[in-house]
Structures are given as structure tokens and as C-alpha cells.
PDB file of N, CA and C in Angstrom:
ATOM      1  N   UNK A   1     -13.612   6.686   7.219  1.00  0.00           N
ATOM      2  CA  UNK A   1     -12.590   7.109   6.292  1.00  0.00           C
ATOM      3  C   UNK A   1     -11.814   5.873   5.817  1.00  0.00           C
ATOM      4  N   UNK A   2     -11.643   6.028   4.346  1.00  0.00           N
ATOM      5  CA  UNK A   2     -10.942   4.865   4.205  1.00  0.00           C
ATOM      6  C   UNK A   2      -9.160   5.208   3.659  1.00  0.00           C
ATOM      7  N   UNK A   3      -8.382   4.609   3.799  1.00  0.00           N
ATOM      8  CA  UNK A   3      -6.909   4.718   3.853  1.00  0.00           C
ATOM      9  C   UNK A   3      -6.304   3.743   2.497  1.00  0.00           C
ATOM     10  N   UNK A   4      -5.351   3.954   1.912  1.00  0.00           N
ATOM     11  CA  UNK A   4      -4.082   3.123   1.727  1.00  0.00           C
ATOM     12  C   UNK A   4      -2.829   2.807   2.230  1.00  0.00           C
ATOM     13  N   UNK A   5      -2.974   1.720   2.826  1.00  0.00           N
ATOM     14  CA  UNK A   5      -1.842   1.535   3.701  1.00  0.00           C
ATOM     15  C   UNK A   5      -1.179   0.530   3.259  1.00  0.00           C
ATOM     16  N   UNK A   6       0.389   0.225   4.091  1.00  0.00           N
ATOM     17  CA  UNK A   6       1.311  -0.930   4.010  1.00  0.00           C
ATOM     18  C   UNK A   6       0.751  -1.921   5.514  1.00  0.00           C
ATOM     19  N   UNK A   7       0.479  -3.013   5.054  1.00  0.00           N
ATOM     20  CA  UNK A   7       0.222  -4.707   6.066  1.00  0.00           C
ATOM     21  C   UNK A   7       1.198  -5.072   5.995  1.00  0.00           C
ATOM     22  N   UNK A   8       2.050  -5.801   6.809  1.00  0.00           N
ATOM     23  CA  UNK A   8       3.265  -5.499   7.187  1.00  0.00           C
ATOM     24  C   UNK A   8       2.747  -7.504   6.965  1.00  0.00           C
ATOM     25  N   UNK A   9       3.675  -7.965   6.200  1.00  0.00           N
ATOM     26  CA  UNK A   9       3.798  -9.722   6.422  1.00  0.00           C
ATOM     27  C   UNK A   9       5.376  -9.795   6.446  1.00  0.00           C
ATOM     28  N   UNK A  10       5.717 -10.841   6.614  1.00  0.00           N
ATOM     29  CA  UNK A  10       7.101 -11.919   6.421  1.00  0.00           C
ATOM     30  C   UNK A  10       7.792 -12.156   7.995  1.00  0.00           C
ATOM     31  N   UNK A  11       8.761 -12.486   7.992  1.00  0.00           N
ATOM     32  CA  UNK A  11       9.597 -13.010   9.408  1.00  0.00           C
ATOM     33  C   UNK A  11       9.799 -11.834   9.686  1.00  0.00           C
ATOM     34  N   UNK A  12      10.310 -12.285  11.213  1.00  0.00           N
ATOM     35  CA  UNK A  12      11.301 -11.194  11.897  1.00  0.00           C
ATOM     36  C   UNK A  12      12.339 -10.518  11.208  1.00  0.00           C
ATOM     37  N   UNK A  13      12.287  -9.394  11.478  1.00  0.00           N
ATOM     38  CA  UNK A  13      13.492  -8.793  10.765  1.00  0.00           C
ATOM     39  C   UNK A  13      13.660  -8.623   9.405  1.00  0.00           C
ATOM     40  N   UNK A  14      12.585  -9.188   8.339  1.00  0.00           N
ATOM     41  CA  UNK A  14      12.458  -9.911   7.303  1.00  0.00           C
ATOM     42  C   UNK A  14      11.354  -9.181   6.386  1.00  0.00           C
ATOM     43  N   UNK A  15      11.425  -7.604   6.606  1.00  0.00           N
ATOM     44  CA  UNK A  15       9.651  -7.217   6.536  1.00  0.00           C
ATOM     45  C   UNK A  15       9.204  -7.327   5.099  1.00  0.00           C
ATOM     46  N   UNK A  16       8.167  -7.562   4.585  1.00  0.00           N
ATOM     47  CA  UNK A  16       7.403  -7.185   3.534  1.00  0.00           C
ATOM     48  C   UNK A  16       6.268  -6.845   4.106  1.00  0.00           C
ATOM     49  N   UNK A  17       5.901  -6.071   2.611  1.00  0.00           N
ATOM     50  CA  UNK A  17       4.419  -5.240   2.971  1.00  0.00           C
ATOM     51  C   UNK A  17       3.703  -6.041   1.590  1.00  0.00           C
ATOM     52  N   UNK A  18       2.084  -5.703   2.300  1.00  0.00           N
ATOM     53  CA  UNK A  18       1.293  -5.601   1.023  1.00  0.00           C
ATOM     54  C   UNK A  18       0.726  -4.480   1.001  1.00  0.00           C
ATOM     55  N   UNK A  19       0.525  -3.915  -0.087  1.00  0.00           N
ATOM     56  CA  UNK A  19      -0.543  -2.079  -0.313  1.00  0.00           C
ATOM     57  C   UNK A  19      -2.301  -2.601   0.182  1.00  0.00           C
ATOM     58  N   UNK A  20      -2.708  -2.346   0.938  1.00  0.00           N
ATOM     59  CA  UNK A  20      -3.673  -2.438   1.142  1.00  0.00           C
ATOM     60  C   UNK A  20      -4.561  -1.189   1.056  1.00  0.00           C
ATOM     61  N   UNK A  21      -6.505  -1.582   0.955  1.00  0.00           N
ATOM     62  CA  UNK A  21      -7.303  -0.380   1.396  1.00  0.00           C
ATOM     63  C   UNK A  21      -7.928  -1.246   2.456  1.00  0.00           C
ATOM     64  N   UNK A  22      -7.984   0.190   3.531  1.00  0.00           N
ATOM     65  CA  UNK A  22      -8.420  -0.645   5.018  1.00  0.00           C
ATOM     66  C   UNK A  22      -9.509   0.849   5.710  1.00  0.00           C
ATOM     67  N   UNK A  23     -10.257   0.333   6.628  1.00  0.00           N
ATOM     68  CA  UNK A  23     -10.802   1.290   7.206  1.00  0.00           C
ATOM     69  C   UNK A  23      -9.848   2.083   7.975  1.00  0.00           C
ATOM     70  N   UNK A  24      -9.252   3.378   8.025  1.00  0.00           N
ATOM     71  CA  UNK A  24      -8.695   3.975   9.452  1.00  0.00           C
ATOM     72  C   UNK A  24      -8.931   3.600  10.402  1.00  0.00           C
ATOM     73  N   UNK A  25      -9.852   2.802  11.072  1.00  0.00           N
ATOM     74  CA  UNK A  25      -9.823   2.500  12.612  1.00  0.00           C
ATOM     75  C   UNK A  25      -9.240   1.066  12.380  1.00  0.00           C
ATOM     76  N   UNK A  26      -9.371   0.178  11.629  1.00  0.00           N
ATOM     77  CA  UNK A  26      -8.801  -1.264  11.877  1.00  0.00           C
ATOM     78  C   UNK A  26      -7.414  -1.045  11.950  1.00  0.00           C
ATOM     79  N   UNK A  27      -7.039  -2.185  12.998  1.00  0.00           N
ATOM     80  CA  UNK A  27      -5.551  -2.384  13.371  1.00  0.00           C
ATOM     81  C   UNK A  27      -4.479  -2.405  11.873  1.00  0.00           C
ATOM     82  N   UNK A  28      -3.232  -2.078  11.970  1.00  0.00           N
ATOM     83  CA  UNK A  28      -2.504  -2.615  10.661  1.00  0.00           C
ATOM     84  C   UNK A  28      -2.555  -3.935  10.106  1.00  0.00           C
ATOM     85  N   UNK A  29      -2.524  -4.825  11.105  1.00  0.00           N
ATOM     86  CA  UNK A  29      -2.463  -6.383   9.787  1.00  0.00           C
ATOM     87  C   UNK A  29      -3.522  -6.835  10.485  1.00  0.00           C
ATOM     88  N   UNK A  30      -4.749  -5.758  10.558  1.00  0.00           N
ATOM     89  CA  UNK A  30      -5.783  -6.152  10.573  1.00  0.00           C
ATOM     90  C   UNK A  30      -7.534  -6.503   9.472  1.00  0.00           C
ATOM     91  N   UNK A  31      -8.286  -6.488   9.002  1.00  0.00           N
ATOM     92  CA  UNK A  31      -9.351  -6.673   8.324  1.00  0.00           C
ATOM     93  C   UNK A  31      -8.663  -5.396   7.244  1.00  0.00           C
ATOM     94  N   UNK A  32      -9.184  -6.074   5.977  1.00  0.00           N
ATOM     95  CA  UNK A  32      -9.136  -4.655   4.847  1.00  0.00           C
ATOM     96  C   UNK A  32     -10.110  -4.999   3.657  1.00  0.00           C
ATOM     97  N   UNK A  33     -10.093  -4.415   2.642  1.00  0.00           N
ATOM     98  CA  UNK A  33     -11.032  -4.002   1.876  1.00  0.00           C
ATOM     99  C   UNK A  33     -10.451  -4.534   0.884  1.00  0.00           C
ATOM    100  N   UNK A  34      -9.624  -3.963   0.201  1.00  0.00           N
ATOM    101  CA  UNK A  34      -8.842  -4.556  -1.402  1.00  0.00           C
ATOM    102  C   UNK A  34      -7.720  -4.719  -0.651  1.00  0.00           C
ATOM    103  N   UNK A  35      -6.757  -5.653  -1.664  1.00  0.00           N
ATOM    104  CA  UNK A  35      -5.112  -5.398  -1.811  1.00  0.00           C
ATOM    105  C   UNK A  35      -4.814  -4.966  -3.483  1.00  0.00           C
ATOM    106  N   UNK A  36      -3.744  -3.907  -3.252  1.00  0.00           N
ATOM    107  CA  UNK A  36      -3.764  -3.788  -4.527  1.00  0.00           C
ATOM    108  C   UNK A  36      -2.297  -3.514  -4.957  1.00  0.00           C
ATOM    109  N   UNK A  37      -0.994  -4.242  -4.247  1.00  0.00           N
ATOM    110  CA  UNK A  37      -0.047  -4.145  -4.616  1.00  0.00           C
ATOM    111  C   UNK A  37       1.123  -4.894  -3.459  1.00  0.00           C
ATOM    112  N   UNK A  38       2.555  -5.283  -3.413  1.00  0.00           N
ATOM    113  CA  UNK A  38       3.292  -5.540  -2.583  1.00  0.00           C
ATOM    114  C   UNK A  38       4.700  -4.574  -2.704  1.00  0.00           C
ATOM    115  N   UNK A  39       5.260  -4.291  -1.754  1.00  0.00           N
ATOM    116  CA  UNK A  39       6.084  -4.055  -1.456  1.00  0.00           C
ATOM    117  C   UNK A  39       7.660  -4.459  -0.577  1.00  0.00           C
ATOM    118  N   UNK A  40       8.735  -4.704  -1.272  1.00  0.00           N
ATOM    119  CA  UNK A  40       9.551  -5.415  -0.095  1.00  0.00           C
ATOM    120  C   UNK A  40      11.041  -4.114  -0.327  1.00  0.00           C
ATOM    121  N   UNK A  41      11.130  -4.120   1.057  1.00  0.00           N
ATOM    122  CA  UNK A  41      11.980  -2.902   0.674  1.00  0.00           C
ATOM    123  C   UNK A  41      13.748  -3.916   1.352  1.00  0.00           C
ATOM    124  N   UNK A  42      13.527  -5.134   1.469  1.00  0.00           N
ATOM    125  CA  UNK A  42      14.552  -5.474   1.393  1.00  0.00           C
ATOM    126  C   UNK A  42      15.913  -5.688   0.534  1.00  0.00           C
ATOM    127  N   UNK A  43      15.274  -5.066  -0.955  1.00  0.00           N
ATOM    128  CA  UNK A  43      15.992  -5.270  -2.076  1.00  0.00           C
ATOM    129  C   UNK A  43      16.917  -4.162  -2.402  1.00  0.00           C
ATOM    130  N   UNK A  44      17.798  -4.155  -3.151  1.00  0.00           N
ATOM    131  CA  UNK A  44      18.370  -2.703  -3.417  1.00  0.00           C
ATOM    132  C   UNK A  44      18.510  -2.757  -4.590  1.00  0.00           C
ATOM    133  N   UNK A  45      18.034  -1.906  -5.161  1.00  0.00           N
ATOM    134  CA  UNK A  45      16.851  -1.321  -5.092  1.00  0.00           C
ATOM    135  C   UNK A  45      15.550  -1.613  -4.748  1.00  0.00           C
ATOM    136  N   UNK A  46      14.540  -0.968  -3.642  1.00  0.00           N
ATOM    137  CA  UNK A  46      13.369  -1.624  -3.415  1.00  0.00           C
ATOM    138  C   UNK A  46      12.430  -2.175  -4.487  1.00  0.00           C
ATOM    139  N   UNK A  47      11.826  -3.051  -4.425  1.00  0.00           N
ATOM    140  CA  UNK A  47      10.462  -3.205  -5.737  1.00  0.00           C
ATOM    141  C   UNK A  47       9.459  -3.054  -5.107  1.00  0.00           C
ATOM    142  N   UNK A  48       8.219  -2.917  -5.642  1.00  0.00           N
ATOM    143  CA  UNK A  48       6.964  -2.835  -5.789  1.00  0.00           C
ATOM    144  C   UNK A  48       6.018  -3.361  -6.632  1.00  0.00           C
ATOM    145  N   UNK A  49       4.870  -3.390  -6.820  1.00  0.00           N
ATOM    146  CA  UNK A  49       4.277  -4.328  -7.656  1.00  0.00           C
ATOM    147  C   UNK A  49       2.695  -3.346  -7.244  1.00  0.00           C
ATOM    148  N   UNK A  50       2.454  -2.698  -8.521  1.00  0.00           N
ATOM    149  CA  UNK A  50       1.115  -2.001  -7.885  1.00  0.00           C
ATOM    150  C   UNK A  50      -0.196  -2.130  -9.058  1.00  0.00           C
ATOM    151  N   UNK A  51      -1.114  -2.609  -8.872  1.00  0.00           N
ATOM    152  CA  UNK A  51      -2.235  -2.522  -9.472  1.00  0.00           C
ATOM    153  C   UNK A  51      -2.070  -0.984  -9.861  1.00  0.00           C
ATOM    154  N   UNK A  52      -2.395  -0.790 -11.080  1.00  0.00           N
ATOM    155  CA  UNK A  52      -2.445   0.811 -10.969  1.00  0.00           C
ATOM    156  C   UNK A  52      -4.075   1.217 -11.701  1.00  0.00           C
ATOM    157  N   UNK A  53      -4.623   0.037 -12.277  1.00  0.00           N
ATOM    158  CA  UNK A  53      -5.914   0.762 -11.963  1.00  0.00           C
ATOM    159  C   UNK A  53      -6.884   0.712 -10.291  1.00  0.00           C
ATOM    160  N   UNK A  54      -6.832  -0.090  -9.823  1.00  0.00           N
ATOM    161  CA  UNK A  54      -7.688  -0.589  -8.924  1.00  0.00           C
ATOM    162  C   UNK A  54      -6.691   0.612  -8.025  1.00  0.00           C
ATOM    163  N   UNK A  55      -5.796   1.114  -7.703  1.00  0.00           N
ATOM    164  CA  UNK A  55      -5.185   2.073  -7.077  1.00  0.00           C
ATOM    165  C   UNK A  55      -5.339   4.034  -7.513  1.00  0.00           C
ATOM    166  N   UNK A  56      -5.681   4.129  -8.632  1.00  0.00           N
ATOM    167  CA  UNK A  56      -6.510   4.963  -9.324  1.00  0.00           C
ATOM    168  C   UNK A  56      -7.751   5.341  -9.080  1.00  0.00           C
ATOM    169  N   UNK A  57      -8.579   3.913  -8.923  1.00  0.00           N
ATOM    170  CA  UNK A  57     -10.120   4.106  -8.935  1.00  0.00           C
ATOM    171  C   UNK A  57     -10.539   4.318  -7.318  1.00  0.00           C
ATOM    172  N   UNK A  58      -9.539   3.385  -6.360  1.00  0.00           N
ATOM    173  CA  UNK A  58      -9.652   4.099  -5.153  1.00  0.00           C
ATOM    174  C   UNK A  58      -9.367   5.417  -4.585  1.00  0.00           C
ATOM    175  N   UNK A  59      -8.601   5.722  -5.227  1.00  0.00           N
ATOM    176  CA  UNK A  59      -8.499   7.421  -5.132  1.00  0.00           C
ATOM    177  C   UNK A  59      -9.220   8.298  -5.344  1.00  0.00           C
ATOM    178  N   UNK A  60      -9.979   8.035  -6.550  1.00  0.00           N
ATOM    179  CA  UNK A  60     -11.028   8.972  -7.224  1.00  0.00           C
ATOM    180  C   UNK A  60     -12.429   8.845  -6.274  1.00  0.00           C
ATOM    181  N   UNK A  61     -12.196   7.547  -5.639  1.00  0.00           N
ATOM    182  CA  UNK A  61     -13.602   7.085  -4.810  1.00  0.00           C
ATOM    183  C   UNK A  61     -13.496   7.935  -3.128  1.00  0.00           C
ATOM    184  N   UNK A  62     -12.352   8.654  -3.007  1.00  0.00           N
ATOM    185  CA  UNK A  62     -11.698   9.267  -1.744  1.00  0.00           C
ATOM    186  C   UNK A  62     -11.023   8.436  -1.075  1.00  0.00           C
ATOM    187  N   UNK A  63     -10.026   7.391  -1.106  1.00  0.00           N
ATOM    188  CA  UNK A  63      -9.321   6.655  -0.491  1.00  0.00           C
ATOM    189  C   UNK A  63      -8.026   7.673   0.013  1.00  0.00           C
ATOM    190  N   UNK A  64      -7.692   7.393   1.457  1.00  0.00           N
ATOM    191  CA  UNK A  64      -6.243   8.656   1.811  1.00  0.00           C
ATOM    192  C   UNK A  64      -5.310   7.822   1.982  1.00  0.00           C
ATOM    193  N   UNK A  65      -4.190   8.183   0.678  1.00  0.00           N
ATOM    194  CA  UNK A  65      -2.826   6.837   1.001  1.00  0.00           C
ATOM    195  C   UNK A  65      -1.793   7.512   2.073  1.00  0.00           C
ATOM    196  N   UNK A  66      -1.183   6.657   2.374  1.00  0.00           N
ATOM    197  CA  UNK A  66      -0.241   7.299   3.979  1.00  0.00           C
ATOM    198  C   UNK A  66       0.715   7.824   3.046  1.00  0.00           C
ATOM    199  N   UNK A  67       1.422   8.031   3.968  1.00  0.00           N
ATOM    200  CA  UNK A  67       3.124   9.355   3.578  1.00  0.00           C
ATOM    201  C   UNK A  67       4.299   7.645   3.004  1.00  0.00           C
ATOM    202  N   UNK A  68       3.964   6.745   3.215  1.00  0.00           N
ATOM    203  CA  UNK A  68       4.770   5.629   2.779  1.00  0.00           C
ATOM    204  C   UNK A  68       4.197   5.124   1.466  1.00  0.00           C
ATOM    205  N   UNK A  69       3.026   5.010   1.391  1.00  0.00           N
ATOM    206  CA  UNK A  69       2.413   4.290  -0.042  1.00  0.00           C
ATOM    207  C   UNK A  69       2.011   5.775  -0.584  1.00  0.00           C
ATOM    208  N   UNK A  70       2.426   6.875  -0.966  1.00  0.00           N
ATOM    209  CA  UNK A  70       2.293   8.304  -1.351  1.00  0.00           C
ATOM    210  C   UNK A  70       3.794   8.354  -2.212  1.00  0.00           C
ATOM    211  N   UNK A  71       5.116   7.800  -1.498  1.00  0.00           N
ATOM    212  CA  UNK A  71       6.345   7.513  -2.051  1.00  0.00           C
ATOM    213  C   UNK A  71       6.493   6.541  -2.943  1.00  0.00           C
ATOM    214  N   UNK A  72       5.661   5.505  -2.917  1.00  0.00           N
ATOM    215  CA  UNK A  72       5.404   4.471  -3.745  1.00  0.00           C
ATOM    216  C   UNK A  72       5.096   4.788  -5.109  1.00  0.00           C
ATOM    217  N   UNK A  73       3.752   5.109  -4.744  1.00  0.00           N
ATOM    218  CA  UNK A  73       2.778   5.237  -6.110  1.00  0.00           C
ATOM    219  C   UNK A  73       3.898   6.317  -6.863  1.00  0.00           C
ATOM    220  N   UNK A  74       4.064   7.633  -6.160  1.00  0.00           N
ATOM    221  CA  UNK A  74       5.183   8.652  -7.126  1.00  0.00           C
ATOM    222  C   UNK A  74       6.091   8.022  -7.429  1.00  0.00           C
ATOM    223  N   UNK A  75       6.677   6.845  -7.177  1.00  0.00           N
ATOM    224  CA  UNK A  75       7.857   5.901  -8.059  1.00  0.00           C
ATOM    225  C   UNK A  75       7.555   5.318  -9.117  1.00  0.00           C
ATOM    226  N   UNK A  76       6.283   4.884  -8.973  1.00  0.00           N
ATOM    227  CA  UNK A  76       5.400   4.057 -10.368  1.00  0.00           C
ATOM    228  C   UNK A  76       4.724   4.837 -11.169  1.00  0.00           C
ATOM    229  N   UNK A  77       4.530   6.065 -10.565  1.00  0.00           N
ATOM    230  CA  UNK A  77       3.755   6.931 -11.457  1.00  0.00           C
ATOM    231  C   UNK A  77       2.315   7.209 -11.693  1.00  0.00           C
ATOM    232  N   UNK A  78       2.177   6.684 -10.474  1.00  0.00           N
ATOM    233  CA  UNK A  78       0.382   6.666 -10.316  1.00  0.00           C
ATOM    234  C   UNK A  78      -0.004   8.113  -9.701  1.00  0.00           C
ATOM    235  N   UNK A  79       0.605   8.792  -8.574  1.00  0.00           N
ATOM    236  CA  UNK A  79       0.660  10.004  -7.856  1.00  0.00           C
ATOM    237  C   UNK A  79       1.671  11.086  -8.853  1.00  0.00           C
ATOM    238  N   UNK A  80       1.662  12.361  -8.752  1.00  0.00           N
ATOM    239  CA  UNK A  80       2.680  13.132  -9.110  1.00  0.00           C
ATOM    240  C   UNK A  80       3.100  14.339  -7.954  1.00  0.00           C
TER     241      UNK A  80
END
């Protein structure tokens, strides 16, 4: 099964993500498939930055995005 998930980079305390597609069994900031966007929710308002085709075409291909990059995409408008 393959997933869309958040890879968690930056310092302590300090988090950013990147949107990744990864297998369900690999660890989180472990091996993945595409990246297709970042996320830093340190901002206020958070930003994002999302490929929105390459995030489209994984979907249609059966990619399952988590309950965190599901809130995302419905901000950008890729999900409804």
C-alpha cells in the first residue's frame, strides 16, 4: 500500500515537514517514492507548497494520504 505522508526534517523543536509518497511499512523519515510538497507549520499562518499535479496523479494511481496531509491538500484545494 502506498501512503501520503509528512517526513518530518529541521531542528529540535523546529519541525518542518516534507509531503511525501512512501510505502506504509517504511519508517517516517525513512526511504520514499516521490516528494511532492513542504510543509512548515511554524508560521502563522501555516504555509505549504504542494505540487498539485504529481499529488493528483498519485491519487488516481491509489495513493492513501494521512488525516494530516488530507487537511492540507483541502486548504489548497486539491481534496474537497
Amino acid at each position: 500500500m502506498v501512503k501520503i505522508r509528512l517526513r518530518r526534517i529541521g531542528a529540535k523543536k523546529a519541525p518542518l515537514y516534507r509531503i511525501v509518497v512512501s510505502n506504509a511499512t517504511s519508517p517516517r523519515d525513512g526511504r520514499f517514492i516521490d516528494e511532492i510538497g513542504t510543509y512548515d507549520p511554524n508560521t502563522d499562518p501555516y504555509t505549504y507548497k504542494v505540487d498539485e499535479e504529481k499529488a493528483k496523479q498519485w491519487i488516481a494511481n491509489g495513493a492513501q494520504p494521512t488525516e494530516a496531509v488530507v487537511k492540507i491538500f483541502k486548504a489548497a484545494g486539491i481534496q474537497k
